[in-house]
N, C-alpha and C. Protein backbone atom coordinates (compact mmCIF):
# COMPACT_ATOMS: atom_id res chain seq x y z
N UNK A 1 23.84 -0.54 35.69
CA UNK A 1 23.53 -1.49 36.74
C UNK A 1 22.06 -1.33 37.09
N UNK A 2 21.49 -2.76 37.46
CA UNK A 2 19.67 -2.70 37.38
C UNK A 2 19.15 -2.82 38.91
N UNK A 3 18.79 -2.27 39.94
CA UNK A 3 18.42 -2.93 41.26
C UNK A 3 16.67 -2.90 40.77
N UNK A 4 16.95 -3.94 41.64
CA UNK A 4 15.23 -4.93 41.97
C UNK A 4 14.46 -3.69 43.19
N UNK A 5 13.36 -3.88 42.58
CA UNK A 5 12.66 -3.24 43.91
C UNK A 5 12.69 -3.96 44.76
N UNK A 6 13.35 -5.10 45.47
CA UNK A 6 13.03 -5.60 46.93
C UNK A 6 14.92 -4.98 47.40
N UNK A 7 15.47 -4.77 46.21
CA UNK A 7 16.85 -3.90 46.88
C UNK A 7 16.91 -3.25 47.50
N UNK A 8 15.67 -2.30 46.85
CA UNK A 8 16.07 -0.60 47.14
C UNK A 8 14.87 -0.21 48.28
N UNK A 9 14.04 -1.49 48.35
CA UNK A 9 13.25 -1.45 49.71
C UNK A 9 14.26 -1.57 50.72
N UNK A 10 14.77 -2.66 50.73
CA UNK A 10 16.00 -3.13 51.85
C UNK A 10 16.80 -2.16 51.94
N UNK A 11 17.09 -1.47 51.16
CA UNK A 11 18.48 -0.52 51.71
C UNK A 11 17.86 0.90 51.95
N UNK A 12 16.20 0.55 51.61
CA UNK A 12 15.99 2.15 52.15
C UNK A 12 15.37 1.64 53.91
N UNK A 13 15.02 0.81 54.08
CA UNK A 13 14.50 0.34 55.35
C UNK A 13 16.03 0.45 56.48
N UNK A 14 16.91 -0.18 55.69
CA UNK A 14 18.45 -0.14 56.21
C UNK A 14 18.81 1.43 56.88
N UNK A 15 18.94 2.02 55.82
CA UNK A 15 19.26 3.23 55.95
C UNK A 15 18.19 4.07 56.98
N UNK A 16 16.90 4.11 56.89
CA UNK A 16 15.57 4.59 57.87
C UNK A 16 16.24 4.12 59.18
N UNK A 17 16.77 2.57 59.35
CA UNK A 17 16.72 2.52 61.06
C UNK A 17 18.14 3.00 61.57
N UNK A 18 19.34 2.90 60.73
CA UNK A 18 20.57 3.68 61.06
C UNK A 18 20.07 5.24 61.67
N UNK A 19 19.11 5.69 61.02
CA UNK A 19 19.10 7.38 61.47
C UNK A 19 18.24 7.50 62.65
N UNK A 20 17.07 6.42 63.07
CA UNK A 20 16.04 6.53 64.34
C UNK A 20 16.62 5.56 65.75
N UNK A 21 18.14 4.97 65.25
CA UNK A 21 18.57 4.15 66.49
C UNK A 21 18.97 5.13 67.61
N UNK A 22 19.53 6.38 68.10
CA UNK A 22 19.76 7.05 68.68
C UNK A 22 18.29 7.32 69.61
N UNK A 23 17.37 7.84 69.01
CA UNK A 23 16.57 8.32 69.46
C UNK A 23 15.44 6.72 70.06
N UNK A 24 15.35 6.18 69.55
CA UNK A 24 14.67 4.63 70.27
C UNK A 24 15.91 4.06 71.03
N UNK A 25 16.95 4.32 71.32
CA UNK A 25 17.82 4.10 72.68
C UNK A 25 17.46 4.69 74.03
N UNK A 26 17.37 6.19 73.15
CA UNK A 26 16.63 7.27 74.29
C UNK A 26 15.44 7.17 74.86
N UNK A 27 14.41 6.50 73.92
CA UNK A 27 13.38 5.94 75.10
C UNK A 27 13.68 5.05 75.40
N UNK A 28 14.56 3.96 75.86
CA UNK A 28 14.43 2.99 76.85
C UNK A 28 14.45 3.42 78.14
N UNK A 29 15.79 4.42 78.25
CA UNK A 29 16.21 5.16 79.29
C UNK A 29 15.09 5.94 80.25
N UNK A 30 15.03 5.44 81.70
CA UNK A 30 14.09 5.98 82.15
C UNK A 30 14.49 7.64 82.82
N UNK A 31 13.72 8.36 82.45
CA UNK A 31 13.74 10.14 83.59
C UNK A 31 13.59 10.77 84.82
N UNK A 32 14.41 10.18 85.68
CA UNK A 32 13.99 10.34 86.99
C UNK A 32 14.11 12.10 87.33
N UNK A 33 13.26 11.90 88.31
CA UNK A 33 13.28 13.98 88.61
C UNK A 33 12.87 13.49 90.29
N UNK A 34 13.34 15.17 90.89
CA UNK A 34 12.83 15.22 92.38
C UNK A 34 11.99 16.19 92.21
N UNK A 35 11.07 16.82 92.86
CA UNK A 35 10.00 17.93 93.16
C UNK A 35 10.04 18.35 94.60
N UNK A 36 9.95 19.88 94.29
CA UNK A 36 9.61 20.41 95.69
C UNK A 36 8.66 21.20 95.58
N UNK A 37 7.42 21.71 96.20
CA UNK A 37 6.22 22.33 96.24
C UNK A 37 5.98 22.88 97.97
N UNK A 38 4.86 23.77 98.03
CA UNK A 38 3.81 24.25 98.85
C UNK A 38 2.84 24.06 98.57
N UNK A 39 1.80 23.73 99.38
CA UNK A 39 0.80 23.89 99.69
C UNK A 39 0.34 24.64 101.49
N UNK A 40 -0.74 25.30 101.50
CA UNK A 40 -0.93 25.96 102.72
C UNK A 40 0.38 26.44 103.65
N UNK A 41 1.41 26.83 103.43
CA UNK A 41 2.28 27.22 103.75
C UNK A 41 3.13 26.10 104.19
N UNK A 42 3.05 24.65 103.75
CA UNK A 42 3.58 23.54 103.79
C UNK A 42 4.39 23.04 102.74
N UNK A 43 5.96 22.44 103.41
CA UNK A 43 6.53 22.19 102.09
C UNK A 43 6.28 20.70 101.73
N UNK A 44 6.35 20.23 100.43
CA UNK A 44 6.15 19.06 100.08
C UNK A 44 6.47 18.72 99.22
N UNK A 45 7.20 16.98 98.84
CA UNK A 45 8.40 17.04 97.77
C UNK A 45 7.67 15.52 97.50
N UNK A 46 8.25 14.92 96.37
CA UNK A 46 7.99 14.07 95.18
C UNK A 46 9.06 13.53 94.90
N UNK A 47 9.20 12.23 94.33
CA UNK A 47 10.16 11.94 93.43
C UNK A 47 9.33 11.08 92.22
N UNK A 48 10.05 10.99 91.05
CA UNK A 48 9.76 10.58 90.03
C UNK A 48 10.18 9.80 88.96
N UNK A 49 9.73 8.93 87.85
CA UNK A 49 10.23 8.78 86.90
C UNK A 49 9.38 8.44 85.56
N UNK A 50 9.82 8.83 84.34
CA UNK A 50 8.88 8.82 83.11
C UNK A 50 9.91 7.94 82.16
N UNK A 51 8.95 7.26 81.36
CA UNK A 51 9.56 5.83 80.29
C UNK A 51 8.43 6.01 79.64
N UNK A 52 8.71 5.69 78.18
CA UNK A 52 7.53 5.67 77.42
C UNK A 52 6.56 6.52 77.33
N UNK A 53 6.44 7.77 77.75
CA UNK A 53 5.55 8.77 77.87
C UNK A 53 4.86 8.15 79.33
N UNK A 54 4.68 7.10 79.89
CA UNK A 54 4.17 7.24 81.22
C UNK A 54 5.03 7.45 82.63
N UNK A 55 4.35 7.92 83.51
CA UNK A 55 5.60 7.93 84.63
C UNK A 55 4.79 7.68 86.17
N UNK A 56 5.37 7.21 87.36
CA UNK A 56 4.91 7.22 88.25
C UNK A 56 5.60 8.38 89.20
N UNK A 57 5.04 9.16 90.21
CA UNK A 57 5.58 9.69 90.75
C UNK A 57 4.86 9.52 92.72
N UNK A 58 6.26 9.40 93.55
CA UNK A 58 6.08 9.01 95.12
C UNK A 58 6.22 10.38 95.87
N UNK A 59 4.98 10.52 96.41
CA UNK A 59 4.73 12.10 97.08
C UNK A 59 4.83 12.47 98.78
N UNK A 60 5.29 12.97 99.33
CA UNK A 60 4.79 13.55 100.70
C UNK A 60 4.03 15.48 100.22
N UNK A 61 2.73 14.64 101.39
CA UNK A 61 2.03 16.11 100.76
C UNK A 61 1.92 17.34 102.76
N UNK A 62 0.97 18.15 102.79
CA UNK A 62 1.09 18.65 104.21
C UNK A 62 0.30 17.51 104.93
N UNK A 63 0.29 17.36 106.43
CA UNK A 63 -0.31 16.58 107.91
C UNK A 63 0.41 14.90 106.86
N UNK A 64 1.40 14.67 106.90
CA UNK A 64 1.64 13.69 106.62
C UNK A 64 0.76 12.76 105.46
N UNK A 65 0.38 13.55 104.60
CA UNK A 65 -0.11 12.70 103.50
C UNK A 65 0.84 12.05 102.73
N UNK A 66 0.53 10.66 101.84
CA UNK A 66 1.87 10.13 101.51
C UNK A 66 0.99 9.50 100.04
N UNK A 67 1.74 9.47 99.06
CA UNK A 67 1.04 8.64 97.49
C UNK A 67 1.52 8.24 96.84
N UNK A 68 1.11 7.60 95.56
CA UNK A 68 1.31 7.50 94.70
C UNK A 68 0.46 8.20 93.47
N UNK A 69 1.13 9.15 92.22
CA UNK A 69 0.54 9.36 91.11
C UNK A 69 1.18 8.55 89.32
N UNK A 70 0.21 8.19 89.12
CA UNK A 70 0.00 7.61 87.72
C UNK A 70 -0.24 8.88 86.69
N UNK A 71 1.15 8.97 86.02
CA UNK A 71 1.34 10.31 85.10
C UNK A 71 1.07 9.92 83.44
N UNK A 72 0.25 11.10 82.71
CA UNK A 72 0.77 10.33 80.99
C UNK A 72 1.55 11.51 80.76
N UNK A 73 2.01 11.51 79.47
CA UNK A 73 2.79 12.36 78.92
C UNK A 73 2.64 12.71 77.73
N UNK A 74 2.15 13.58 77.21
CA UNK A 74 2.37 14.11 75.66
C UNK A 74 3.35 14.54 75.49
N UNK A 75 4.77 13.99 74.36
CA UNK A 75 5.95 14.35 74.28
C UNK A 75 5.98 15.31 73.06
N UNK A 76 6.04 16.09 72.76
CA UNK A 76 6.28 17.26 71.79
C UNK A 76 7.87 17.55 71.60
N UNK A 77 8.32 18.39 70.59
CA UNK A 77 9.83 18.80 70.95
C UNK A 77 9.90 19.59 71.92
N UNK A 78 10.67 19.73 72.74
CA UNK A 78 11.31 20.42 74.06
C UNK A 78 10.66 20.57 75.05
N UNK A 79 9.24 20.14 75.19
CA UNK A 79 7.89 20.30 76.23
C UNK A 79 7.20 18.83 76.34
N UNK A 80 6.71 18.87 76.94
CA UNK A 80 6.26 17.50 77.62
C UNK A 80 4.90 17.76 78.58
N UNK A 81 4.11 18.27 77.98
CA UNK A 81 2.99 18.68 79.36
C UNK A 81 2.33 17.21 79.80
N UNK A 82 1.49 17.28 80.86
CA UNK A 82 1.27 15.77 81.49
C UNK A 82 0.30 16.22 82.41
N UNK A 83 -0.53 14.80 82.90
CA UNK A 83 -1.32 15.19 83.24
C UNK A 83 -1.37 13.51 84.34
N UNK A 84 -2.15 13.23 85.63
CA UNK A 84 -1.57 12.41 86.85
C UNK A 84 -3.18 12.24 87.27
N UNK A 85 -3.58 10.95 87.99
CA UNK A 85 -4.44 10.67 89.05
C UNK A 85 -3.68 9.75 89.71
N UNK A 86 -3.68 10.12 91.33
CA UNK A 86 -3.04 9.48 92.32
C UNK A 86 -3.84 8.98 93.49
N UNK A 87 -3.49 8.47 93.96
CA UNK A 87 -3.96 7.81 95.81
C UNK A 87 -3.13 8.27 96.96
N UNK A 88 -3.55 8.81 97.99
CA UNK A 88 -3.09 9.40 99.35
C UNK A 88 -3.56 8.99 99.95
N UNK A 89 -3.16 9.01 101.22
CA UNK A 89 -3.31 8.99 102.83
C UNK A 89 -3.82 10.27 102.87
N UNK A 90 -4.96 10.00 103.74
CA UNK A 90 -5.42 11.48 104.66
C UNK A 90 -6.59 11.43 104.40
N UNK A 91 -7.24 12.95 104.60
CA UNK A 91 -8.53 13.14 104.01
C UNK A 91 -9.24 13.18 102.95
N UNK A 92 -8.15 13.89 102.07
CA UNK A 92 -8.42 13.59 100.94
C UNK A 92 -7.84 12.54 99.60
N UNK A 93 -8.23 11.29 99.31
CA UNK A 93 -7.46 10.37 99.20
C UNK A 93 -7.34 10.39 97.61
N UNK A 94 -8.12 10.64 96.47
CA UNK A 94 -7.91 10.85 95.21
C UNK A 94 -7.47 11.94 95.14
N UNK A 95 -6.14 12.10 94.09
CA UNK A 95 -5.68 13.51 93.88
C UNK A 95 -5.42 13.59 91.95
N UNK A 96 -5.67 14.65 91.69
CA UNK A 96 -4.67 14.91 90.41
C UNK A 96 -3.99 15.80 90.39
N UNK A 97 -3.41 16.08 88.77
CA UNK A 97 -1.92 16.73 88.53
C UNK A 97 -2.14 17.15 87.31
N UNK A 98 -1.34 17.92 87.12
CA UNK A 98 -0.81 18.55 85.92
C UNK A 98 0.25 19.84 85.84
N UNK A 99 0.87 19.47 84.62
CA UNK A 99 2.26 20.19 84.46
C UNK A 99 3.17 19.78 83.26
N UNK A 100 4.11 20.50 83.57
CA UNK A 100 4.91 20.55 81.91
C UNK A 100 6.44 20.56 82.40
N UNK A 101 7.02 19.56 81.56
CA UNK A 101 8.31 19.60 81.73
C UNK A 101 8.83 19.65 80.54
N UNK A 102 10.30 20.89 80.66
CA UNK A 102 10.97 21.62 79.44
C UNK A 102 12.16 21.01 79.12
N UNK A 103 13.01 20.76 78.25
CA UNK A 103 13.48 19.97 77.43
C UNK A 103 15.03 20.59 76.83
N UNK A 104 15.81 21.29 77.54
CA UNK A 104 16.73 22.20 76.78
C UNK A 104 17.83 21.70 76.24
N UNK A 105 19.00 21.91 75.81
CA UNK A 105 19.81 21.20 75.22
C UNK A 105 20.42 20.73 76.34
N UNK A 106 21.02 19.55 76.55
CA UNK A 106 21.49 18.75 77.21
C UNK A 106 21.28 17.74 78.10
N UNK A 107 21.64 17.27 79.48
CA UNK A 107 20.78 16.22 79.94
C UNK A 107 19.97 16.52 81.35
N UNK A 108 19.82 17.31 81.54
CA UNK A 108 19.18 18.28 82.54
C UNK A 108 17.57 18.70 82.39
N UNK A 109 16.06 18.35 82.82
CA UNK A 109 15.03 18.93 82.37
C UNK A 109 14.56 19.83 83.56
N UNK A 110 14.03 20.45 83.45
CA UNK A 110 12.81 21.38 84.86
C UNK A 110 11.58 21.08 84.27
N UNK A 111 10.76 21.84 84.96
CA UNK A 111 9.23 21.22 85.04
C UNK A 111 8.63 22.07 86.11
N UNK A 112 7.53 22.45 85.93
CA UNK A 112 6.30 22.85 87.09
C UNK A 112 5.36 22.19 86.83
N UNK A 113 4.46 22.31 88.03
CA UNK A 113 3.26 21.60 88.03
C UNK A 113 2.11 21.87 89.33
N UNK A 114 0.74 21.47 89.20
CA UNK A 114 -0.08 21.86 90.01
C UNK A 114 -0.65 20.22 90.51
N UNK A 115 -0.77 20.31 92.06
CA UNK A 115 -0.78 19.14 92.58
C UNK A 115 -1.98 19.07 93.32
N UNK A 116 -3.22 18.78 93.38
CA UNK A 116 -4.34 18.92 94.33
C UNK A 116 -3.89 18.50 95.95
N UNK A 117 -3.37 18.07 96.26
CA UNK A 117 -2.42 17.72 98.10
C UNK A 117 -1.72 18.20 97.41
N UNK A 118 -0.71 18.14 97.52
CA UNK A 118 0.69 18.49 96.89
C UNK A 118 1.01 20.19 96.46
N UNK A 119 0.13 20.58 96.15
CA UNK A 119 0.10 22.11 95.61
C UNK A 119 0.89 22.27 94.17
N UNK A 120 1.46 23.86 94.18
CA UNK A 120 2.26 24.00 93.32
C UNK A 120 3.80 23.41 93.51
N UNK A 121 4.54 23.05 92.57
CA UNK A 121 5.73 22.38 92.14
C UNK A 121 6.48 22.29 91.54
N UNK A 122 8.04 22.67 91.65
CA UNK A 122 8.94 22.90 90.76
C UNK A 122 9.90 21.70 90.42
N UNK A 123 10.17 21.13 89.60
CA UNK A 123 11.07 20.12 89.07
C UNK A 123 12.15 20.17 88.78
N UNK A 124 12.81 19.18 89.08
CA UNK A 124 14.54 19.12 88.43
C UNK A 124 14.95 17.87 87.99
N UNK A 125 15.26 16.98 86.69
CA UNK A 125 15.73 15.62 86.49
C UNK A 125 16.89 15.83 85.69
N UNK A 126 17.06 14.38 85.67
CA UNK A 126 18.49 14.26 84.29
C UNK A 126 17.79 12.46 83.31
N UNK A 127 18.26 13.04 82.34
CA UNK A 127 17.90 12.53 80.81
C UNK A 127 19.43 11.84 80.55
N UNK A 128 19.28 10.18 80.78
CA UNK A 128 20.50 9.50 80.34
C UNK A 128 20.52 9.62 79.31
């Protein structure tokens, strides 16, 4: 039996997207996480979510500072480090970020991170 090369293109293209549909499902699904941190002996918490390697995250920082940060994401296997410029209320109104969120088996991630308002920060999400 003779196949054509436009066959064995087609059934290898066939076969390629059967094995990457799982994982391009998984990025549609967005990553929401909560954060809790200190700064100056102040507690201060976050919520979040990441799609596509980008994510936004909604902050209370100490004296009532309040934001928004614009996150990217370098996705690696099981790590995710990232990096944020945001807008606040207060005195100091540009902030950035950075931090890494870990990836273990199942649908559960953690994460730390360093927050200019915000301080240091520990993470917790779930991965539909």
């Amino acid at each position: 039996m003779k196949f054509s090369t436009f066959s064995i293109a087609l059934a290898s293209i066939a076969g390629a997207s059967l094995m990457t549909t799982t994982s391009a499902k998984a990025q549609l699904l967005p990553e929401p996480w909560v954060s809790i941190g200190t700064r100056d002996s102040a507690v201060t918490y976050s919520a979040g979510v990441k799609i596509f390697d980008l994510g936004a995250e909604f902050g209370t920082g100490p004296q009532g500072a309040t934001g928004v940060d614009v996150l990217k994401f370098i996705s690696v296997p099981f790590v995710s480090p990232y990096v944020g410029l945001g807008y606040y209320s207060g005195k100091e109104s540009v902030a950035y970020s950075g931090g890494v969120k870990f990836y273990p088996p199942g649908n559960m991630f953690y994460g730390a991170g360093y927050h200019s308002i915000r301080g240091i920060n520990g993470q917790v999400g779930v991965r539909f």
